[in-house]
C-alpha atoms as a PDB file:
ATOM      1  CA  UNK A   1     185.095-108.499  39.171  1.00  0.00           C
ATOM      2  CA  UNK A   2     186.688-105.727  36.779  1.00  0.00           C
ATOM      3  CA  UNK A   3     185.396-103.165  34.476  1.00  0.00           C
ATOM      4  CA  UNK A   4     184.552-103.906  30.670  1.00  0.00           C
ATOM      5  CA  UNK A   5     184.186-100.984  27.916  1.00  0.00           C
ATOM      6  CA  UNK A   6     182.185-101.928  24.726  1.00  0.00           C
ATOM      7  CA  UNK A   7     182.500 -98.937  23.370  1.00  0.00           C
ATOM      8  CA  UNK A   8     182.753 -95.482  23.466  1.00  0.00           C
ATOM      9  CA  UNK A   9     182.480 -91.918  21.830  1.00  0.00           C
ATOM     10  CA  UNK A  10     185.335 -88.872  21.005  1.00  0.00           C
ATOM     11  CA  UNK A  11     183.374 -85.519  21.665  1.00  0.00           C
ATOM     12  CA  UNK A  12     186.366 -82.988  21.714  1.00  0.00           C
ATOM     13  CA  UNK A  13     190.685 -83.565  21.463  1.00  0.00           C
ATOM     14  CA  UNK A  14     192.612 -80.574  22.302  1.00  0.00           C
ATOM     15  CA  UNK A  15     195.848 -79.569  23.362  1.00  0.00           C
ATOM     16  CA  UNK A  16     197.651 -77.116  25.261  1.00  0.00           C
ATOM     17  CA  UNK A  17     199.713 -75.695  22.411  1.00  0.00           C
ATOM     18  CA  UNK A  18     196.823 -76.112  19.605  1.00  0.00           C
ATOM     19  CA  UNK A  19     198.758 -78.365  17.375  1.00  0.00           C
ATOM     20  CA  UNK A  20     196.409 -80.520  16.534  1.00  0.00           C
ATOM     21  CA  UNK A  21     194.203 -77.393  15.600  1.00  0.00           C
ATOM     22  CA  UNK A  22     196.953 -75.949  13.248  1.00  0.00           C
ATOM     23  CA  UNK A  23     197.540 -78.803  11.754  1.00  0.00           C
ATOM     24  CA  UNK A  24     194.503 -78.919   9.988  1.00  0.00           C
ATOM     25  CA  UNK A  25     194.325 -75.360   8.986  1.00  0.00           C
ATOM     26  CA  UNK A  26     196.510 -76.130   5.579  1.00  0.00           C
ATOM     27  CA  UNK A  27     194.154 -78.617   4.679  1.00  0.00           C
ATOM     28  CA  UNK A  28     191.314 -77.064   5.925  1.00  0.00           C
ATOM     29  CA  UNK A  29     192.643 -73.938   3.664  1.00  0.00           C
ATOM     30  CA  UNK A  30     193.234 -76.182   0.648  1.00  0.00           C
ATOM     31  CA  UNK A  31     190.035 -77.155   0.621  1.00  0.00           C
ATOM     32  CA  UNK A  32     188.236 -74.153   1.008  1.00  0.00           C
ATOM     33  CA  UNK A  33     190.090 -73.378  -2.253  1.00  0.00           C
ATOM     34  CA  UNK A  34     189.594 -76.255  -4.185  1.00  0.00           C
ATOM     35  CA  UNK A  35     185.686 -75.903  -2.963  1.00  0.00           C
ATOM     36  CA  UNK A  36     185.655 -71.817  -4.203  1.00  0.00           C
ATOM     37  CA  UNK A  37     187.261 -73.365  -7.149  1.00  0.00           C
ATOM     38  CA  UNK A  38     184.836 -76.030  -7.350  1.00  0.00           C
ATOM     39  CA  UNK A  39     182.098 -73.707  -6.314  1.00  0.00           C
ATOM     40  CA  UNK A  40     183.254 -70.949  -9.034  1.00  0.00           C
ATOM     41  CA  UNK A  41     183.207 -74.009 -12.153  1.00  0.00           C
ATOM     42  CA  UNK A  42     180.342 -75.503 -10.713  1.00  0.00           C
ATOM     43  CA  UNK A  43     178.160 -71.818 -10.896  1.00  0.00           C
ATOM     44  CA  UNK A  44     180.035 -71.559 -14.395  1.00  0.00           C
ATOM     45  CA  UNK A  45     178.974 -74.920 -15.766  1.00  0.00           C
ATOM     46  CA  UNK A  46     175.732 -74.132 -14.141  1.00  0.00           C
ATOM     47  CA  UNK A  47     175.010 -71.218 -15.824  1.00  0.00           C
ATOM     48  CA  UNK A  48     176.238 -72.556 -19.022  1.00  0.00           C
ATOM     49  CA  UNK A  49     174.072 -75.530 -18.771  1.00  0.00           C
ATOM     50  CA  UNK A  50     170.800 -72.780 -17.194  1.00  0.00           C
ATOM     51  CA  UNK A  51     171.723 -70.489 -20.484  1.00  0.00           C
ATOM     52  CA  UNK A  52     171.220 -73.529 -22.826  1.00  0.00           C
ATOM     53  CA  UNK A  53     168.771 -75.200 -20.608  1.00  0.00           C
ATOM     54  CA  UNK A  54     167.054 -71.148 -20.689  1.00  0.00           C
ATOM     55  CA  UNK A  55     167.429 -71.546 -24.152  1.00  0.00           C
ATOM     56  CA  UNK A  56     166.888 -75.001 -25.139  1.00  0.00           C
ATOM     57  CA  UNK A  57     163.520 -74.008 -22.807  1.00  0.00           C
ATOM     58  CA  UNK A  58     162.814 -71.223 -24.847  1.00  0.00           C
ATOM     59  CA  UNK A  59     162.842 -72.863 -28.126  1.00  0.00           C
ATOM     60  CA  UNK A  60     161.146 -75.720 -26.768  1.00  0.00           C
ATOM     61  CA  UNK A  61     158.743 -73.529 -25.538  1.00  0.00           C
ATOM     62  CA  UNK A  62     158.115 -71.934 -28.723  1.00  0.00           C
ATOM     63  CA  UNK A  63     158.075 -75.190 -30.771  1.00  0.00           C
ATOM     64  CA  UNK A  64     155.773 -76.236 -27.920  1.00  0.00           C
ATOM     65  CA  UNK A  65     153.318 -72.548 -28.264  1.00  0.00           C
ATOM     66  CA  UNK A  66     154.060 -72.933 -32.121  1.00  0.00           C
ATOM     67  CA  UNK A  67     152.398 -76.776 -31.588  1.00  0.00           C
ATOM     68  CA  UNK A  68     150.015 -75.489 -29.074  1.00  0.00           C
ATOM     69  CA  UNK A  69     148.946 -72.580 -31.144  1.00  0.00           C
ATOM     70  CA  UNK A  70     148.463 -75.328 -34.516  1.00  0.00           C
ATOM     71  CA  UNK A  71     146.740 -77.508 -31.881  1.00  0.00           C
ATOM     72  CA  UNK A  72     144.597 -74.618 -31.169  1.00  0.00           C
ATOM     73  CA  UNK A  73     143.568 -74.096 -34.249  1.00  0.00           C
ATOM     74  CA  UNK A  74     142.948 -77.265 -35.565  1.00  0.00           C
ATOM     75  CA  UNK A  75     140.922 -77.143 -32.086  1.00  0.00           C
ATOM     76  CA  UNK A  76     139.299 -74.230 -32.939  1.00  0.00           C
ATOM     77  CA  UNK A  77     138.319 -75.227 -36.865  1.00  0.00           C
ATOM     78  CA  UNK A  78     137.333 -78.546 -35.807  1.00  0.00           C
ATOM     79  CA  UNK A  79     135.080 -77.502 -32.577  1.00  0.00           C
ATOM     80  CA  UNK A  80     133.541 -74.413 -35.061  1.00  0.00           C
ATOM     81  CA  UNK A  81     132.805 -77.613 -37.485  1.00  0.00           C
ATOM     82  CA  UNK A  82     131.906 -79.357 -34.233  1.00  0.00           C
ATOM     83  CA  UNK A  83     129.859 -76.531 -32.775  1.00  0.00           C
ATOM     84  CA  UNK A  84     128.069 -76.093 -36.440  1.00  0.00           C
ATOM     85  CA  UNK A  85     126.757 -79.806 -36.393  1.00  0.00           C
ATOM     86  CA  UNK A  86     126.225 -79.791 -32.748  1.00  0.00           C
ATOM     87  CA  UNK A  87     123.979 -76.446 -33.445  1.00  0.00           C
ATOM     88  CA  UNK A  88     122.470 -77.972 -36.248  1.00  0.00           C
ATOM     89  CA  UNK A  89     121.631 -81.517 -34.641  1.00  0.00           C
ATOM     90  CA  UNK A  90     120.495 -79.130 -31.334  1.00  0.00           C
ATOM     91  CA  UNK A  91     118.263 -76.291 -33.696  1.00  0.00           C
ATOM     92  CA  UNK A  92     116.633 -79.990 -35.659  1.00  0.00           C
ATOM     93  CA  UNK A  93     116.061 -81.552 -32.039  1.00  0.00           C
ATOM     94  CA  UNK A  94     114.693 -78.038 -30.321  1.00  0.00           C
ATOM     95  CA  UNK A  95     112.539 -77.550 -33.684  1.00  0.00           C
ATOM     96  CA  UNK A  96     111.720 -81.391 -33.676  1.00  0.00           C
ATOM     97  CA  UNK A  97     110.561 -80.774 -29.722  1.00  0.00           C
ATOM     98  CA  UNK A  98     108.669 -77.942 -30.431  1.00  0.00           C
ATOM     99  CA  UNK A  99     106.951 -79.460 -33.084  1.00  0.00           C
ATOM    100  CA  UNK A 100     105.892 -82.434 -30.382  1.00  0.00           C
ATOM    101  CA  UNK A 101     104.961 -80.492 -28.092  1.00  0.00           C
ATOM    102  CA  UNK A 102     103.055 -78.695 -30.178  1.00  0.00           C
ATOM    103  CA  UNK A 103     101.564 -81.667 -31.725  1.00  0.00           C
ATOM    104  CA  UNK A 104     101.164 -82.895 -27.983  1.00  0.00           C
ATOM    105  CA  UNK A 105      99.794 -79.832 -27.139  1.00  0.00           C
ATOM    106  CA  UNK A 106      97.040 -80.015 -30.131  1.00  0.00           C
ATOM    107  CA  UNK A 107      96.502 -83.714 -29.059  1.00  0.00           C
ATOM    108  CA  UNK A 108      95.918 -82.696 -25.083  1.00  0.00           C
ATOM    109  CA  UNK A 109      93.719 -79.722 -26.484  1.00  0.00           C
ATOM    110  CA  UNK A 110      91.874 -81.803 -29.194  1.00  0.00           C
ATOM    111  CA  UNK A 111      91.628 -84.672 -26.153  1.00  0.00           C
ATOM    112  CA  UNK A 112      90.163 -81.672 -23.613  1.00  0.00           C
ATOM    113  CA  UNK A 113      87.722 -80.393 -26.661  1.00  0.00           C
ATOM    114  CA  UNK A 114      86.230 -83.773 -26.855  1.00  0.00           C
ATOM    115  CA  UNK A 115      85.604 -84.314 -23.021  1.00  0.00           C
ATOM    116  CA  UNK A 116      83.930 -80.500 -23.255  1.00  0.00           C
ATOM    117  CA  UNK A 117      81.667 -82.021 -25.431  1.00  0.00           C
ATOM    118  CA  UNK A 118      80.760 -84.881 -23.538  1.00  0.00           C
ATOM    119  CA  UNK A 119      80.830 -83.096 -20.485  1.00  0.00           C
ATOM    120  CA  UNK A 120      78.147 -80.525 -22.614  1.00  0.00           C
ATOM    121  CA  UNK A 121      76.244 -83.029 -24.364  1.00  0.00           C
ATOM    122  CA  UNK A 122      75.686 -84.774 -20.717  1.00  0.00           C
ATOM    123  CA  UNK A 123      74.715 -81.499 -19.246  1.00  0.00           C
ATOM    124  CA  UNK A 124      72.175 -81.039 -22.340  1.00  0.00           C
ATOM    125  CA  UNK A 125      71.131 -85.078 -21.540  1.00  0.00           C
ATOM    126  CA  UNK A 126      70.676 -84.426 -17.675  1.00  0.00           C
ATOM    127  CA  UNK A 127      68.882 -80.441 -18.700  1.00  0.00           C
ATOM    128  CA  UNK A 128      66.433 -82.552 -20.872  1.00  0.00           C
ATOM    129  CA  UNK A 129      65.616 -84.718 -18.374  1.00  0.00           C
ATOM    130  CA  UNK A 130      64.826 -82.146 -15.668  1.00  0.00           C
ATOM    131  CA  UNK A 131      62.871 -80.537 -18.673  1.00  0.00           C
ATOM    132  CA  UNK A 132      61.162 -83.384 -19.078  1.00  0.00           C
ATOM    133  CA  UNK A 133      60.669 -84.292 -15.237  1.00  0.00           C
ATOM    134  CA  UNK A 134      59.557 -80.151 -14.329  1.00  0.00           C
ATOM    135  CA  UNK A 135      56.902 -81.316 -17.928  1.00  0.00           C
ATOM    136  CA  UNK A 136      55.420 -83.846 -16.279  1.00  0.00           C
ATOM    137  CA  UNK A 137      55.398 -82.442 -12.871  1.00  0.00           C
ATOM    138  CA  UNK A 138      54.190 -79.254 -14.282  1.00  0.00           C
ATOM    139  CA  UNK A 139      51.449 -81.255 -16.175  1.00  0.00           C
ATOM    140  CA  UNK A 140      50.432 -83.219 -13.199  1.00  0.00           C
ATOM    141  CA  UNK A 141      50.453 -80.030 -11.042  1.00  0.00           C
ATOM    142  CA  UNK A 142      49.431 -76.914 -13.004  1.00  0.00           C
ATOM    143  CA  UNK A 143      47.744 -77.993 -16.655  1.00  0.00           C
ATOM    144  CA  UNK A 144      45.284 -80.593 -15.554  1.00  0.00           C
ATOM    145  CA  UNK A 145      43.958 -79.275 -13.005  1.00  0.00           C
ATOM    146  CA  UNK A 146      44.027 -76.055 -14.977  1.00  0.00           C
ATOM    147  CA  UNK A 147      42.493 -77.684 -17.602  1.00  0.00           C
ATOM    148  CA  UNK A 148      39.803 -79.115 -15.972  1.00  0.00           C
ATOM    149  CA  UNK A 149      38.849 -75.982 -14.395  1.00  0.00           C
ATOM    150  CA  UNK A 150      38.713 -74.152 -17.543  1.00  0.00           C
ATOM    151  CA  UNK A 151      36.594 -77.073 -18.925  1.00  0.00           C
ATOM    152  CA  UNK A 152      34.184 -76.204 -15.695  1.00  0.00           C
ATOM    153  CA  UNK A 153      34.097 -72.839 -16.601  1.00  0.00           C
ATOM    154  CA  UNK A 154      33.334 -73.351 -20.281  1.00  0.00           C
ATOM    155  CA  UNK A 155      30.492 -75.553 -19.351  1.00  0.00           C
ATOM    156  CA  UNK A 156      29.264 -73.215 -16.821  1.00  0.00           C
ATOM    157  CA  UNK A 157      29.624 -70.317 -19.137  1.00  0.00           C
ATOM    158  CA  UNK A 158      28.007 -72.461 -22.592  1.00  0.00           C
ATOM    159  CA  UNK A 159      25.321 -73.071 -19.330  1.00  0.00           C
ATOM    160  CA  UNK A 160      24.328 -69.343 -18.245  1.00  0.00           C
ATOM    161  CA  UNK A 161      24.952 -68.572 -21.801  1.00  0.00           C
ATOM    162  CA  UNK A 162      22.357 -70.698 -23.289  1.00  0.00           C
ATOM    163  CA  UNK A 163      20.332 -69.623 -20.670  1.00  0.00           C
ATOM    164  CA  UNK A 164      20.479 -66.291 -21.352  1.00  0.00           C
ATOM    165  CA  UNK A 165      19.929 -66.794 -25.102  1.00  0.00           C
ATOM    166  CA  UNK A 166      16.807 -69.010 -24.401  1.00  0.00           C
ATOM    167  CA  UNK A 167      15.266 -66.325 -21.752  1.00  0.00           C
ATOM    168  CA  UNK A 168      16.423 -63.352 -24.438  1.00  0.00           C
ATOM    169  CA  UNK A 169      14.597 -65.443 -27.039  1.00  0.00           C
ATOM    170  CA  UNK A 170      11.852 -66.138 -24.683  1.00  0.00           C
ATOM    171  CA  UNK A 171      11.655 -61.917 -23.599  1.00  0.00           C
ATOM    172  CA  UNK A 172      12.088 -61.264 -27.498  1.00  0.00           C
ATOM    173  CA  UNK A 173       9.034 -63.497 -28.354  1.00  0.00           C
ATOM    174  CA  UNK A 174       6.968 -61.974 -25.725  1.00  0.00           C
ATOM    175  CA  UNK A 175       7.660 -58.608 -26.918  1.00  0.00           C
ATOM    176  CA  UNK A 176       7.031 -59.200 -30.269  1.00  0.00           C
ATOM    177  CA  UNK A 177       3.920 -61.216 -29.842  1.00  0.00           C
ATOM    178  CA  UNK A 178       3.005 -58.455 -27.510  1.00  0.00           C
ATOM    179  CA  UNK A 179       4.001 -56.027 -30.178  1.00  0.00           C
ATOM    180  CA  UNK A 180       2.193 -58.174 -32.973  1.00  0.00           C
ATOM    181  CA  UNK A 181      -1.251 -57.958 -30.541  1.00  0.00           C
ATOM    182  CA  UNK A 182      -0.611 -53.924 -30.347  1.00  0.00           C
ATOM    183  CA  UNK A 183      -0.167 -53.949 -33.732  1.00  0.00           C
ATOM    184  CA  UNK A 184      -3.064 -55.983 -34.807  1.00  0.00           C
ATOM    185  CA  UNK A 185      -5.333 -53.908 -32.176  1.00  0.00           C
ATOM    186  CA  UNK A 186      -4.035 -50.608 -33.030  1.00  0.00           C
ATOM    187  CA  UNK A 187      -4.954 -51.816 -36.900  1.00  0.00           C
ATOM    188  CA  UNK A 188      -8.449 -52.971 -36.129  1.00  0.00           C
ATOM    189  CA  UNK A 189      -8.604 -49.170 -34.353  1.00  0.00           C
ATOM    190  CA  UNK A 190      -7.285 -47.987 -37.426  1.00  0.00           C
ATOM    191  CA  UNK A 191      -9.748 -49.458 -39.508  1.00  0.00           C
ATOM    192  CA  UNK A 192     -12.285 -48.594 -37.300  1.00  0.00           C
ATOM    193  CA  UNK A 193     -11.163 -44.993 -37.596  1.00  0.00           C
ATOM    194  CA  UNK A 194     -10.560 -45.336 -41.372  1.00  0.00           C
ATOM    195  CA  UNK A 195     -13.881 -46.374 -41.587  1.00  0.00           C
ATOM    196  CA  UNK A 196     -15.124 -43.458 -39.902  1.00  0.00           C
ATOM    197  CA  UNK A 197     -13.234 -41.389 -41.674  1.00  0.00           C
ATOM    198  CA  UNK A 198     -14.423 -42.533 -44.927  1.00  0.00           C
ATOM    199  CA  UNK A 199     -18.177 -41.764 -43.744  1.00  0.00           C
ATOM    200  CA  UNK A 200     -16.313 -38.400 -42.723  1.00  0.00           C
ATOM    201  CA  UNK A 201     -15.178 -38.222 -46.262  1.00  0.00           C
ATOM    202  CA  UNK A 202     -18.155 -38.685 -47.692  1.00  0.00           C
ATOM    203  CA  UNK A 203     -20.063 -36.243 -45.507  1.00  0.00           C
ATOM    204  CA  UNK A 204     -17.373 -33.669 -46.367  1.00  0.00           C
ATOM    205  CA  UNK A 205     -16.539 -34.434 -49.794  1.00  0.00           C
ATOM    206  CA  UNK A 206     -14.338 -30.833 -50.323  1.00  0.00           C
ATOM    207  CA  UNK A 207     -11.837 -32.440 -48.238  1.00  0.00           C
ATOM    208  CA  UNK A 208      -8.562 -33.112 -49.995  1.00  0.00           C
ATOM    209  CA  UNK A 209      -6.056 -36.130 -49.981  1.00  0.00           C
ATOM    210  CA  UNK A 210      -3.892 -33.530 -48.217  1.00  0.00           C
ATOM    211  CA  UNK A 211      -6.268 -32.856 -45.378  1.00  0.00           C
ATOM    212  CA  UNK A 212      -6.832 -36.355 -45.186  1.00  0.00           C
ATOM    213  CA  UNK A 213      -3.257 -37.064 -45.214  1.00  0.00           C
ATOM    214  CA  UNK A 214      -3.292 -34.470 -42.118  1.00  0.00           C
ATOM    215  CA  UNK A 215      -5.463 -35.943 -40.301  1.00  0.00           C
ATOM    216  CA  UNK A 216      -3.472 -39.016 -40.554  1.00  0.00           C
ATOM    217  CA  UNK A 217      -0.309 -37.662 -39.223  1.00  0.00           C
ATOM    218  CA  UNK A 218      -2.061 -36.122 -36.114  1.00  0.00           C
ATOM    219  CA  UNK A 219      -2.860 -40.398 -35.516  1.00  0.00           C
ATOM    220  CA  UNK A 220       0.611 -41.208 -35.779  1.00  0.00           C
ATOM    221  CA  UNK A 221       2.292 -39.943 -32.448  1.00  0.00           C
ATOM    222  CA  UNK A 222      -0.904 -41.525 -30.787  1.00  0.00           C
ATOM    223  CA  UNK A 223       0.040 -44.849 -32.588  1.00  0.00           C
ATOM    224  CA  UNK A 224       3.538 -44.632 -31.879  1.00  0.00           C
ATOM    225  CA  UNK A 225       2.629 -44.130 -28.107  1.00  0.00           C
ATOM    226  CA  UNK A 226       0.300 -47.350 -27.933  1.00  0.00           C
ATOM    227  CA  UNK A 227       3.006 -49.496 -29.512  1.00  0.00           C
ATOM    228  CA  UNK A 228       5.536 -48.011 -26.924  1.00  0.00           C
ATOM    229  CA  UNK A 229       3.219 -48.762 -24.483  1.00  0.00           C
ATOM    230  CA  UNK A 230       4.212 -52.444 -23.384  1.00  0.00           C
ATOM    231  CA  UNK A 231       7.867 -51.487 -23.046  1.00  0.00           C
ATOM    232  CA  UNK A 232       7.421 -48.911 -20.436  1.00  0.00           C
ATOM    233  CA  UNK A 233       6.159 -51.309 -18.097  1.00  0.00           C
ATOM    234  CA  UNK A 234       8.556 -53.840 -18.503  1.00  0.00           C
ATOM    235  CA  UNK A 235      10.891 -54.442 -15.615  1.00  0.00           C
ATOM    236  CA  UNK A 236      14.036 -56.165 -17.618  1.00  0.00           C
ATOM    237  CA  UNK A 237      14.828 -56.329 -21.122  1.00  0.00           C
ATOM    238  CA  UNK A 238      17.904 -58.690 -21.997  1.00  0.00           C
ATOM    239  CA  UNK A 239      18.986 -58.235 -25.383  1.00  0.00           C
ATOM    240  CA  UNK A 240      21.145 -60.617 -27.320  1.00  0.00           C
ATOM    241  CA  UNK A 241      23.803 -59.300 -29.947  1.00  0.00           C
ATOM    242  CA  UNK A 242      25.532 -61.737 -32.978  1.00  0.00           C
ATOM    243  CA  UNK A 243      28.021 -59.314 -33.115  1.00  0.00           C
ATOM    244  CA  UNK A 244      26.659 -57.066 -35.843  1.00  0.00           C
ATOM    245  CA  UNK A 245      23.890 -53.886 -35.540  1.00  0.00           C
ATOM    246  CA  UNK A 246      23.257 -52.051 -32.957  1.00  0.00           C
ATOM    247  CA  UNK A 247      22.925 -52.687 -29.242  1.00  0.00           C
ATOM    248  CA  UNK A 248      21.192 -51.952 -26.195  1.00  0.00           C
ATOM    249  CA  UNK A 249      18.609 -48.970 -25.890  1.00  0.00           C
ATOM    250  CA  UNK A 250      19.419 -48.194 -29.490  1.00  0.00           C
ATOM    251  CA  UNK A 251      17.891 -51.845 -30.682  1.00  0.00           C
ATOM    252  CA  UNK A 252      14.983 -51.675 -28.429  1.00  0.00           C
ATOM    253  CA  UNK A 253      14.353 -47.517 -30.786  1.00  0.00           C
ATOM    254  CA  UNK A 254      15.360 -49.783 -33.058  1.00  0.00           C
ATOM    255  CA  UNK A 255      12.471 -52.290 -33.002  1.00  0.00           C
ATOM    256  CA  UNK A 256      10.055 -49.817 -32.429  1.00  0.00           C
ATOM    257  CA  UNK A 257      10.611 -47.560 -35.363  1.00  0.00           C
ATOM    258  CA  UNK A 258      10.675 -50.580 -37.406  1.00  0.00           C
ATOM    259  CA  UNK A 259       6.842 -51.331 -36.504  1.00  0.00           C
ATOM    260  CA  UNK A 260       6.403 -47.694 -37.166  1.00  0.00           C
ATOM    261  CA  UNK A 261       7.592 -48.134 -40.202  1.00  0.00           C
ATOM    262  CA  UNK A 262       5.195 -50.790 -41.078  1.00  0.00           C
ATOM    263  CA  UNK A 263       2.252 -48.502 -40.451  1.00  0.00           C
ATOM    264  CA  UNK A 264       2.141 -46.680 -43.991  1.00  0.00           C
ATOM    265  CA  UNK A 265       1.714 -50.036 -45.525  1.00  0.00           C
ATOM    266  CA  UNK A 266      -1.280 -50.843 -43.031  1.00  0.00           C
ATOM    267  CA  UNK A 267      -2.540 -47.386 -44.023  1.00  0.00           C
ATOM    268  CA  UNK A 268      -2.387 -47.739 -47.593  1.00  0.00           C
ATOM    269  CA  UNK A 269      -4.088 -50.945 -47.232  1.00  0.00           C
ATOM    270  CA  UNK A 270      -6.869 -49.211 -45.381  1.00  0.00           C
ATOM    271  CA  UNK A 271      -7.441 -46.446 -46.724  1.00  0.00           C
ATOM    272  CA  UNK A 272      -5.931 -46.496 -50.532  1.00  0.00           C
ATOM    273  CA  UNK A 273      -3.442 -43.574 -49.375  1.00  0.00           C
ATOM    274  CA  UNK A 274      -0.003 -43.863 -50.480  1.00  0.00           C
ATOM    275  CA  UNK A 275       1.774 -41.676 -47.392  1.00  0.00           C
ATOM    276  CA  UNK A 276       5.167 -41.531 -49.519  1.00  0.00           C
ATOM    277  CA  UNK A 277       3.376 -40.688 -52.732  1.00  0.00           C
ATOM    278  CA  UNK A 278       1.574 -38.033 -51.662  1.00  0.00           C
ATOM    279  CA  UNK A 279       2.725 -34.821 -52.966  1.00  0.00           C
ATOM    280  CA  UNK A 280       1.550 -31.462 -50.482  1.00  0.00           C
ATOM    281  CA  UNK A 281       0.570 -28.768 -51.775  1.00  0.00           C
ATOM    282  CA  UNK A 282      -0.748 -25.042 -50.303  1.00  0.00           C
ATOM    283  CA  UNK A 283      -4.599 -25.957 -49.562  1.00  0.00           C
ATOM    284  CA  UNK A 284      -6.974 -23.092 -48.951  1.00  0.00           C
ATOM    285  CA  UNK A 285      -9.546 -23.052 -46.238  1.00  0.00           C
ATOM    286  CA  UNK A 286     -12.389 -25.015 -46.954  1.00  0.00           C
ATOM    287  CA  UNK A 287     -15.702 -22.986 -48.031  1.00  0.00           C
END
């Protein structure tokens, strides 16, 4: 068996005396020169070409701000010409929203207006209808019966009031009947007296129509008191009034001076004196 290399790897070579390392060092000098050299024209050419590329930069730059700035402008002008129509087209659509919603607005308001009215005129329908419901309960519950107690009462009260008119009527005839029979009795006493009287008058013939007059007047309160009479013994008087004259005691004086003021007529029947003619005079005492 025996030993093969494939291949292998230098890491160092040296020698004792360093010629291998000194003979390098012209080369190694040489080109470190010809590298400053090239190092020197390269940062020469490179600053020649950074000048012009500084400057071609430049100028391009300020062909490229000069374009820029034209761009800008025409950007400018045409977005102000833009910004016009777009504020134009955007002030018609705001005032063409505005008007729709105000036109929606009336609509939903109009729309709201007309169910208010509904809404009110069936509130009115359904307030009729309890109207006319609480009507007819109120009729069936309240009037009718109301009504026909008031008709009770009016035929009650027509009752006890015709009944009072026919016992007034009844009282009223009594009394003047009664009256009438006074009357006619207290004229047949009259007569009898006037008849007396006229004997009287012929016996004393020197009497005058005053005395006689006289003696007539001193008659009167006695008449007056027999006519009178029936009333004081009656236990209830009911009078009945149509609304006009007096009332009460004062009709019942009433009545009674009105039969006393029947008696001058009776008297001038009787006796031919005139009581309201008669004038007085002084008369003397008789011889």
């Amino acid at each position: 068996m025996g030993i093969s290399v494939v291949s292998y790897t230098l890491k160092d070579i040296h020698d004792d005396q360093d010629y291998l390392h000194s003979l390098g060092k012209a080369r190694t000098a040489q080109v470190q020169k010809d590298a400053r050299i090239g190092e020197a024209e390269a940062k020469r050419d490179a600053g020649i070409r950074e000048a012009k590329a500084k400057q071609e930069k430049v100028s391009a730059q300020y062909l490229s701000e000069i374009e820029m700035a034209k761009a800008q402008r025409d950007y400018e002008l045409k977005k102000a010409a833009y910004d016009i129509e777009v504020n134009t087209r955007r002030a018609q659509a705001d005032l063409a929203y505005q008007l729709q919603v105000a036109k929606t607005k009336q609509q939903i308001e109009e729309q709201r207006v007309q169910v208010q009215v509904v809404e009110r005129a069936q509130q009115v329908a359904v307030q009729e209808q309890e109207i006319a419901r609480r009507e007819k309960e109120l009729e069936a519950r309240v009037r009718k019966p109301a009504e026909a107690e008031r008709y009770k009462l009016e035929r009650l009260a027509e009752a006890e009031k015709s009944q009072l008119i026919m016992q007034a009527e009844a009282e009223a005839e009594s009394v003047r009947m009664r009256g009438e029979a006074q009357a006619f009795a207290i004229g047949a006493r009259a007569r009898a007296e006037a008849e007396q009287m006229a004997k009287k008058a012929e016996a004393f013939q020197l009497y005058q129509e005053a005395a006689q007059l006289d003696m007539l007047l001193e008659k009167l309160p006695q008449v007056a008191e027999e006519i009178s009479g029936p009333l004081t013994s009656a236990n209830k008087i009911t009078m009945v009034s149509s609304g006009s004259g007096a009332v009460g005691a004062a009709k019942v004086t009433g009545e009674v001076l009105d039969i006393l003021s029947r008696l001058p007529e009776s008297v001038e029947r009787l006796t031919g004196i005139s009581i309201s003619q008669v004038r007085f005079s002084r008369v003397g005492p008789v011889q």
